[in-house]
Protein backbone atom coordinates (compact mmCIF):
# COMPACT_ATOMS: atom_id res chain seq x y z
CA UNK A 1 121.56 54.00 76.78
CA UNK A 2 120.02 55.81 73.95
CA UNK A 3 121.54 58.69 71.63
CA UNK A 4 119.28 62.14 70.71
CA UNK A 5 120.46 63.85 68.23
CA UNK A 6 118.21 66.21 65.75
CA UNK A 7 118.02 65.64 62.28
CA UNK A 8 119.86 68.46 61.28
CA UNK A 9 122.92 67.54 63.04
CA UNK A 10 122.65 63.79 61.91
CA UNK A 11 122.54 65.25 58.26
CA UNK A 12 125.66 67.18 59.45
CA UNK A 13 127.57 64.53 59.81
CA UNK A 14 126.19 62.15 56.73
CA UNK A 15 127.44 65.44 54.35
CA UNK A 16 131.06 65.30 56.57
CA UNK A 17 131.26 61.79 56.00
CA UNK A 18 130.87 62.07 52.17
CA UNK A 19 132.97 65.23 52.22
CA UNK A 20 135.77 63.16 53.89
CA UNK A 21 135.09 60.07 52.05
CA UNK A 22 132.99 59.24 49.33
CA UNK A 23 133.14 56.32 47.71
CA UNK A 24 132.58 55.41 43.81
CA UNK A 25 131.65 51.13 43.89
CA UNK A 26 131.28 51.07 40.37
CA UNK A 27 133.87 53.26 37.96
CA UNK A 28 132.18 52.77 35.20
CA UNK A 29 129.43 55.39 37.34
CA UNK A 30 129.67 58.38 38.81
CA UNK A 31 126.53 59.16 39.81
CA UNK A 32 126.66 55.82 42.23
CA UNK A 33 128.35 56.65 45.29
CA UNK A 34 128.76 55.23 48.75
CA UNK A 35 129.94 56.42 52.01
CA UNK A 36 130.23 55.06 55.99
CA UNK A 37 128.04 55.79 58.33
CA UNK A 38 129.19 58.13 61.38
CA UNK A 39 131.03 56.41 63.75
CA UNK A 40 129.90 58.30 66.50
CA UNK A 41 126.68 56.47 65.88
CA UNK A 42 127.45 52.77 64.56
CA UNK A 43 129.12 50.93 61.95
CA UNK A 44 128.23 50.55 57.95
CA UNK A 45 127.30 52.59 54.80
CA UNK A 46 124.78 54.02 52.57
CA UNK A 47 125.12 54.38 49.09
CA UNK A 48 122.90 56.02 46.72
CA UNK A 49 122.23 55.85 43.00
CA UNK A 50 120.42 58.76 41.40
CA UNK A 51 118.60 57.12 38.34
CA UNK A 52 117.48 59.57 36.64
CA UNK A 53 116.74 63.45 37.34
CA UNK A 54 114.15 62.77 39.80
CA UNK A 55 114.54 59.07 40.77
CA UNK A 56 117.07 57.94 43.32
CA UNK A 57 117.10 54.80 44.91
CA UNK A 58 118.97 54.46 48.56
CA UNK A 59 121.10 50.97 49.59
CA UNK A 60 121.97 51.24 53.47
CA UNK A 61 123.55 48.21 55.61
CA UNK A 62 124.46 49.06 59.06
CA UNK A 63 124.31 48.65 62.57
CA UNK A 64 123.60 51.51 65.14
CA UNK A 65 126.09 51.34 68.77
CA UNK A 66 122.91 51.96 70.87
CA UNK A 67 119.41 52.90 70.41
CA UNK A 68 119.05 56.28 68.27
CA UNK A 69 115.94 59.07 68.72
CA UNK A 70 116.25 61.14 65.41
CA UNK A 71 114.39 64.76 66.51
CA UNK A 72 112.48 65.49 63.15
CA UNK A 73 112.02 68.66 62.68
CA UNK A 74 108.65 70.01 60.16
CA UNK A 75 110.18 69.57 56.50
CA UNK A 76 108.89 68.85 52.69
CA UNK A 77 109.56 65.63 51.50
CA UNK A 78 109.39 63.78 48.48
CA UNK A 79 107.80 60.56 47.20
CA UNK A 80 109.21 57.99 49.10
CA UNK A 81 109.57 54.36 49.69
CA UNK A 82 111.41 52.42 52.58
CA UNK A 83 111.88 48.53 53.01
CA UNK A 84 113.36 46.65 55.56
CA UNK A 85 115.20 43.66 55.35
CA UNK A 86 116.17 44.08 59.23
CA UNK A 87 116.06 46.59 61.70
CA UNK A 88 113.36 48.70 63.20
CA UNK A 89 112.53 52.10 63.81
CA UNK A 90 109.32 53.91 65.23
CA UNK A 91 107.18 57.31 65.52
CA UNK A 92 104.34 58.16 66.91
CA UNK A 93 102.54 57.42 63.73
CA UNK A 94 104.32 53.77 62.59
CA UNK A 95 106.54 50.75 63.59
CA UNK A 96 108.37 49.04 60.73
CA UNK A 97 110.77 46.01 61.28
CA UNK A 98 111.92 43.21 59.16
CA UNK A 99 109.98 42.48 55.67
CA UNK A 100 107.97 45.88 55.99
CA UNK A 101 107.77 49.18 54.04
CA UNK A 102 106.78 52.82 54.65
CA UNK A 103 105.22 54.08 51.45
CA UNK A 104 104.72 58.25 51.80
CA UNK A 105 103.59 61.27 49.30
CA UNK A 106 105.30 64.35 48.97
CA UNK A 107 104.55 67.50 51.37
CA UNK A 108 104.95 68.15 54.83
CA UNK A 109 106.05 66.02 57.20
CA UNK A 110 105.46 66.75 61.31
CA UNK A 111 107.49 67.99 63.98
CA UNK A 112 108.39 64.25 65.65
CA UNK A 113 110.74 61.91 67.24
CA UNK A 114 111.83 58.76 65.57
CA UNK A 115 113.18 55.81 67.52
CA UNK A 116 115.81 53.42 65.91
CA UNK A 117 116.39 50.26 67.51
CA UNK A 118 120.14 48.81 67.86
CA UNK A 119 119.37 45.12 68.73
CA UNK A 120 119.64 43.95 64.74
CA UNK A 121 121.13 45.48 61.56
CA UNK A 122 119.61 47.63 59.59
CA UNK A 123 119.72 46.57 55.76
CA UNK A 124 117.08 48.67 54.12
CA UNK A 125 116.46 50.04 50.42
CA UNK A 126 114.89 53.87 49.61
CA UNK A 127 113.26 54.99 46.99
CA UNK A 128 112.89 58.80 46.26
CA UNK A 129 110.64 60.01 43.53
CA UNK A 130 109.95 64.30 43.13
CA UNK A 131 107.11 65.19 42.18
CA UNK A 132 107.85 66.00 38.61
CA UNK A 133 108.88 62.38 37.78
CA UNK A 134 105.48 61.23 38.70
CA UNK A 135 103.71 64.32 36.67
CA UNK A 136 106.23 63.00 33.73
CA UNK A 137 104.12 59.19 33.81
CA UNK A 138 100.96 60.10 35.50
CA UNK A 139 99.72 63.24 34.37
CA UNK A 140 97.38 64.10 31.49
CA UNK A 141 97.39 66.82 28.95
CA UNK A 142 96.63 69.49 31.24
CA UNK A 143 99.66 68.21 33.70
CA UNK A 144 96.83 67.05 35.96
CA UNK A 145 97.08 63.68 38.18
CA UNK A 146 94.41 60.76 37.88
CA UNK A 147 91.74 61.43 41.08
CA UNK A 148 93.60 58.47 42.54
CA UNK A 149 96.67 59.75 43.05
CA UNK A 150 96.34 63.25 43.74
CA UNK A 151 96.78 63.10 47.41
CA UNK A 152 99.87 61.79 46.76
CA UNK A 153 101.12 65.23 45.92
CA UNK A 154 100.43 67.55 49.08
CA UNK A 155 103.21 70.47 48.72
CA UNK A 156 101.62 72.98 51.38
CA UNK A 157 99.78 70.07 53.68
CA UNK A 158 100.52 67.02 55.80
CA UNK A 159 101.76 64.40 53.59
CA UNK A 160 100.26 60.95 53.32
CA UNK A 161 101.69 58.26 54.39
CA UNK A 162 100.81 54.16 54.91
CA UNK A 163 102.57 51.37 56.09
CA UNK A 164 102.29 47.47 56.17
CA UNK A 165 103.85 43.96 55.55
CA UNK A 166 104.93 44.20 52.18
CA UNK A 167 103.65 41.63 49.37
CA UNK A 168 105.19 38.70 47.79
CA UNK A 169 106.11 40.64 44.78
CA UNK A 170 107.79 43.73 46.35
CA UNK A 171 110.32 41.52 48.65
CA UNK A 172 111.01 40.17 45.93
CA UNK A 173 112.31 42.83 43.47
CA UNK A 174 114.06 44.12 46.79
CA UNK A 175 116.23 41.53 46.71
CA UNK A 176 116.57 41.72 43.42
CA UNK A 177 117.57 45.26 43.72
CA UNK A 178 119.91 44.15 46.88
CA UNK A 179 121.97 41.50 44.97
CA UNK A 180 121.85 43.82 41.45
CA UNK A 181 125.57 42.43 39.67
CA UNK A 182 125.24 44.68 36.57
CA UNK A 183 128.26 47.06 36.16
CA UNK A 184 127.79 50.71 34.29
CA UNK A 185 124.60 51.53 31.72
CA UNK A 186 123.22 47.37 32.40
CA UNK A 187 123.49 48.24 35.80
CA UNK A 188 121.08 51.53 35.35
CA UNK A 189 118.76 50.06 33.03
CA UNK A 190 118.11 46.81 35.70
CA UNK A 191 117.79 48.69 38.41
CA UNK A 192 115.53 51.64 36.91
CA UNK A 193 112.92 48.83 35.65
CA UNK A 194 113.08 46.97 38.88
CA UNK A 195 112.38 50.38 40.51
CA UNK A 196 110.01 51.11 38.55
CA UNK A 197 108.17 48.16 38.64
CA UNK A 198 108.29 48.31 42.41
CA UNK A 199 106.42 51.94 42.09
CA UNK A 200 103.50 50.04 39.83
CA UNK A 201 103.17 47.77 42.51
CA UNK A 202 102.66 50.93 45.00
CA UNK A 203 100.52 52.39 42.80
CA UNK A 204 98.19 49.60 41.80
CA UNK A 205 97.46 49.40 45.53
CA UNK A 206 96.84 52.95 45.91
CA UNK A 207 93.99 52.72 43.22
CA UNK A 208 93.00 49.88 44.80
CA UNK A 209 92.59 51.18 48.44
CA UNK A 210 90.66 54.12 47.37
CA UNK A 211 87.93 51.73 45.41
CA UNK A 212 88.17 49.98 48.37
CA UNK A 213 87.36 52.30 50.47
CA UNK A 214 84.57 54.46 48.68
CA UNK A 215 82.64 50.57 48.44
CA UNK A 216 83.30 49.25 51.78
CA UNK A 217 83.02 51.13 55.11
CA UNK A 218 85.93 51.70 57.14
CA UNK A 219 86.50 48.76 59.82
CA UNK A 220 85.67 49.96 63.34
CA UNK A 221 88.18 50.21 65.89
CA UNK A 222 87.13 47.42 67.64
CA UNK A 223 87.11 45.50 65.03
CA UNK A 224 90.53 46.25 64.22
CA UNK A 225 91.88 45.68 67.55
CA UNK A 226 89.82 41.87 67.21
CA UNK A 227 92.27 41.74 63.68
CA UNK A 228 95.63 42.61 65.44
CA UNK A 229 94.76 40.07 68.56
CA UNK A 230 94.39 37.38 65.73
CA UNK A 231 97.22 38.08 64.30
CA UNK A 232 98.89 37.90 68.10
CA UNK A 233 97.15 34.80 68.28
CA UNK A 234 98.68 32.90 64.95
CA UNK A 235 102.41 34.36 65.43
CA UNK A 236 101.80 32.66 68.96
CA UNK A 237 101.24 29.49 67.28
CA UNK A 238 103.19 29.01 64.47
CA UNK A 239 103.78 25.11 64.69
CA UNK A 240 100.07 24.64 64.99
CA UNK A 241 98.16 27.34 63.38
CA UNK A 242 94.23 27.54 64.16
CA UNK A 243 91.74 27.19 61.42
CA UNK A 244 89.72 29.87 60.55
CA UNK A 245 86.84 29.18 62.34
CA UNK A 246 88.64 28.38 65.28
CA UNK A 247 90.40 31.68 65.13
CA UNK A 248 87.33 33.77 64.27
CA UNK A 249 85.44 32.23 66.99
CA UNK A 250 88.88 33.44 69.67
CA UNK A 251 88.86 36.85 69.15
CA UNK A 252 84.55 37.33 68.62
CA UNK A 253 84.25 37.99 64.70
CA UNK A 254 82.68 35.65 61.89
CA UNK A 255 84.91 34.56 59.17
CA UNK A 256 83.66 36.52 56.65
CA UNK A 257 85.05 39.55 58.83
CA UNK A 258 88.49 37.91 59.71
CA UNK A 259 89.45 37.86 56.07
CA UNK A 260 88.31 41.17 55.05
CA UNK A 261 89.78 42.90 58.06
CA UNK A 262 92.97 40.92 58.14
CA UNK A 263 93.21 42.26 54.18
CA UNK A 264 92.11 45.67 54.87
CA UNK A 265 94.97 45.76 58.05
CA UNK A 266 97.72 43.49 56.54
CA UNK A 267 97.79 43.80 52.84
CA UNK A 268 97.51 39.58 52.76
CA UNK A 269 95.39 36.62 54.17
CA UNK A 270 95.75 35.22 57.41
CA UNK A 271 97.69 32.01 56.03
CA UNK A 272 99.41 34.71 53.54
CA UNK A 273 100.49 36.82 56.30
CA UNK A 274 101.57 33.62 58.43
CA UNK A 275 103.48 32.17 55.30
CA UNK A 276 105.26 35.37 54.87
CA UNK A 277 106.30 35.64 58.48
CA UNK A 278 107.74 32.02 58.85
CA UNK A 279 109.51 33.01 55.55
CA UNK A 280 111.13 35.82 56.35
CA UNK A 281 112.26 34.38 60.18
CA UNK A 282 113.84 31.66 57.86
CA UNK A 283 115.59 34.39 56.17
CA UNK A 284 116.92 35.67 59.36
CA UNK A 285 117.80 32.36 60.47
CA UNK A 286 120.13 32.39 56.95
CA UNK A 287 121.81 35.54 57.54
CA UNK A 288 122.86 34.41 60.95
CA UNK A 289 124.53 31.37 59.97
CA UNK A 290 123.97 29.05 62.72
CA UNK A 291 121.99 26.50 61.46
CA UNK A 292 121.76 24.13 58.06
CA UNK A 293 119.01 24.80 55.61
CA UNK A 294 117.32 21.33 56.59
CA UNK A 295 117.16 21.91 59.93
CA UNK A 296 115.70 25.73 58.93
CA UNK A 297 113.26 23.96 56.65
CA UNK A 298 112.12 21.60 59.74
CA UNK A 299 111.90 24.84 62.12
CA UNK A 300 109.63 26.47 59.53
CA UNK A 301 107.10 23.68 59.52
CA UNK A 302 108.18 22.40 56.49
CA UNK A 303 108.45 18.50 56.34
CA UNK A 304 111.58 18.08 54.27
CA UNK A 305 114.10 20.82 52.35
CA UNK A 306 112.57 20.45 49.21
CA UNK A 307 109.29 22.37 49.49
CA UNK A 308 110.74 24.64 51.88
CA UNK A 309 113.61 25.60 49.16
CA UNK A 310 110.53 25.83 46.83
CA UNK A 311 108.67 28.27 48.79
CA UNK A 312 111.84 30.30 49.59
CA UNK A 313 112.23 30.98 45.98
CA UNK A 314 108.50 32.04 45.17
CA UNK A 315 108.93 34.69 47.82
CA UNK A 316 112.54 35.82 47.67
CA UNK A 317 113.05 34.95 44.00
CA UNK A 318 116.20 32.61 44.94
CA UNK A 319 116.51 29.11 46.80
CA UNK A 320 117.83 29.60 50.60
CA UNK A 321 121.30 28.18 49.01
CA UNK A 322 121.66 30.92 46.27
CA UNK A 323 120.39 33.50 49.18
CA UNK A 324 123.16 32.71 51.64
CA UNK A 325 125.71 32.31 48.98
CA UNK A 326 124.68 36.27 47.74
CA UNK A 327 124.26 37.78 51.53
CA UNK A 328 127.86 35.96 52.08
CA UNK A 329 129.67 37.65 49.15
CA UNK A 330 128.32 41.30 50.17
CA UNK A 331 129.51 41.03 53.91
């Protein structure tokens, strides 16, 4: 069973539900407001913080009843950025799932159909930057973008858009945005840094990409298909990972080629991209509750709690024990 609904009825109902019952979770600010999500579509809320003229960021923890097809209609967007913690949705453009981001410029985005899944929660961040709050840092004397960044503003054109497994640091100012305690002005001031730092981050790879590109030739489809069956290949194998070599030799490229492609596809190294996976299935494993951290830890590969705990906390910014202690409190 599946539900179709367009998106300007679904934004119908989001503006009924805050018209019938909008919520303030911190007194001390007004412009911090949460509200449930429809119940003719699933159970949860969204709330939303607006920053700063310009800057909002987005909080939404929910679970859909059954599988949803949004109808998006042509519309101008913003600057925007989208993790997951859990949950997936689809177009025909992207997938994104659990520890992944959708990082897109302003302008217009197509006429499509966007698939959310039901089989997990969705627990997800947003961040919405206009235009003029990026002219405000960015621009020069003349109100003119850096070369790097200008198709990042496209107000009459298809907007930009990537998407990919995010990094290290950007899971983990998301949880740091997630489990924000800060009441009032500390609360606005932490989580404007932390969402601006998260935008340097985005940024620093967009300069980065386009040097990329304009010195290295784009990877051929072929080869990229050889990247994503090696990356099949090592999610396949997760107790007992190949080398390199070994794994170059499977899918028909030389190491050299592994690496760069698996960077150019995956924002990471192989092992980097493996680490981050079994890290993040750990995570999962927390929020379910069903097993001890030790027995997690031995699951994971890891040959006793200790370094497990340690690597938990240089990705997530927390040990597991902290973690499940802050996911139990906001249930």
């Amino acid at each position: 069973m599946s539900i179709t609904i367009s998106d300007q009825a679904f934004n119908e109902l989001i503006s009924q539900e805050k018209a019938d019952n909008l919520q303030y979770p911190d007194p001390d600010d007004l412009l911090d407001v949460m509200y449930n999500f429809p119940k003719l579509l699933g159970d949860g809320y969204s709330r939303e913080i607006q920053l700063r003229p310009g800057l909002e960021l987005a909080i939404a923890d929910l679970r859909l009843g059954e599988r949803m097809v949004i109808e998006d209609s042509e519309t101008e967007r913003s600057l925007h950025y989208h993790f997951h913690f859990s949950g997936r949705h689809s177009d025909k453009y992207s997938s994104v799932s659990s520890g992944q981001y959708i990082f897109h410029g302003s302008g217009l985005t197509p006429q499509i159909k966007v698939e959310c899944y039901h089989e997990q929660p969705f627990l997800e961040i947003e961040i919405t930057v206009q235009p003029e709050f990026l002219y405000s840092f960015a621009g020069d004397s003349e109100g003119q973008l850096p070369k790097q960044l200008q198709h990042l503003i496209k107000p009459c054109d298809e907007y930009y858009y990537r998407s990919g497994t995010a990094t290290l640091p950007m899971q983990r100012i998301a949880q740091q945005i997630l489990h924000c305690s800060y009441r009032g002005i500390a609360k606005r001031l932490y989580l404007e840094g932390k969402v601006l730092e998260l935008m340097g981050i985005l940024i620093a790879q967009e300069v980065e990409i386009l040097d990329y590109a304009s010195n290295l030739q784009p990877l051929q489809p072929d080869v990229r298909d050889r990247i994503h069956h090696a990356k099949e290949i090592i999610l396949q194998r997760l107790d007992n990972p190949p080398s390199l070599n070994e794994l170059a030799r499977q899918v028909g490229l030389n190491e050299c080629t592994l690496k760069r492609g698996f960077r150019s596809c995956f924002g990471t190294t192989v092992f980097g991209y493996l680490r981050n996976y079994k890290l993040e299935q750990a995570r999962q494993m927390l929020d379910a509750g069903e097993m001890k951290i030790t027995e997690i830890a031995y699951a994971m590969g890891y040959t006793s709690r200790s370094p497990f705990a340690a690597a938990f906390r240089k990705q997530f910014g927390m040990n597991p024990k902290e973690y499940q202690k802050l996911r139990k409190n906001s249930v």
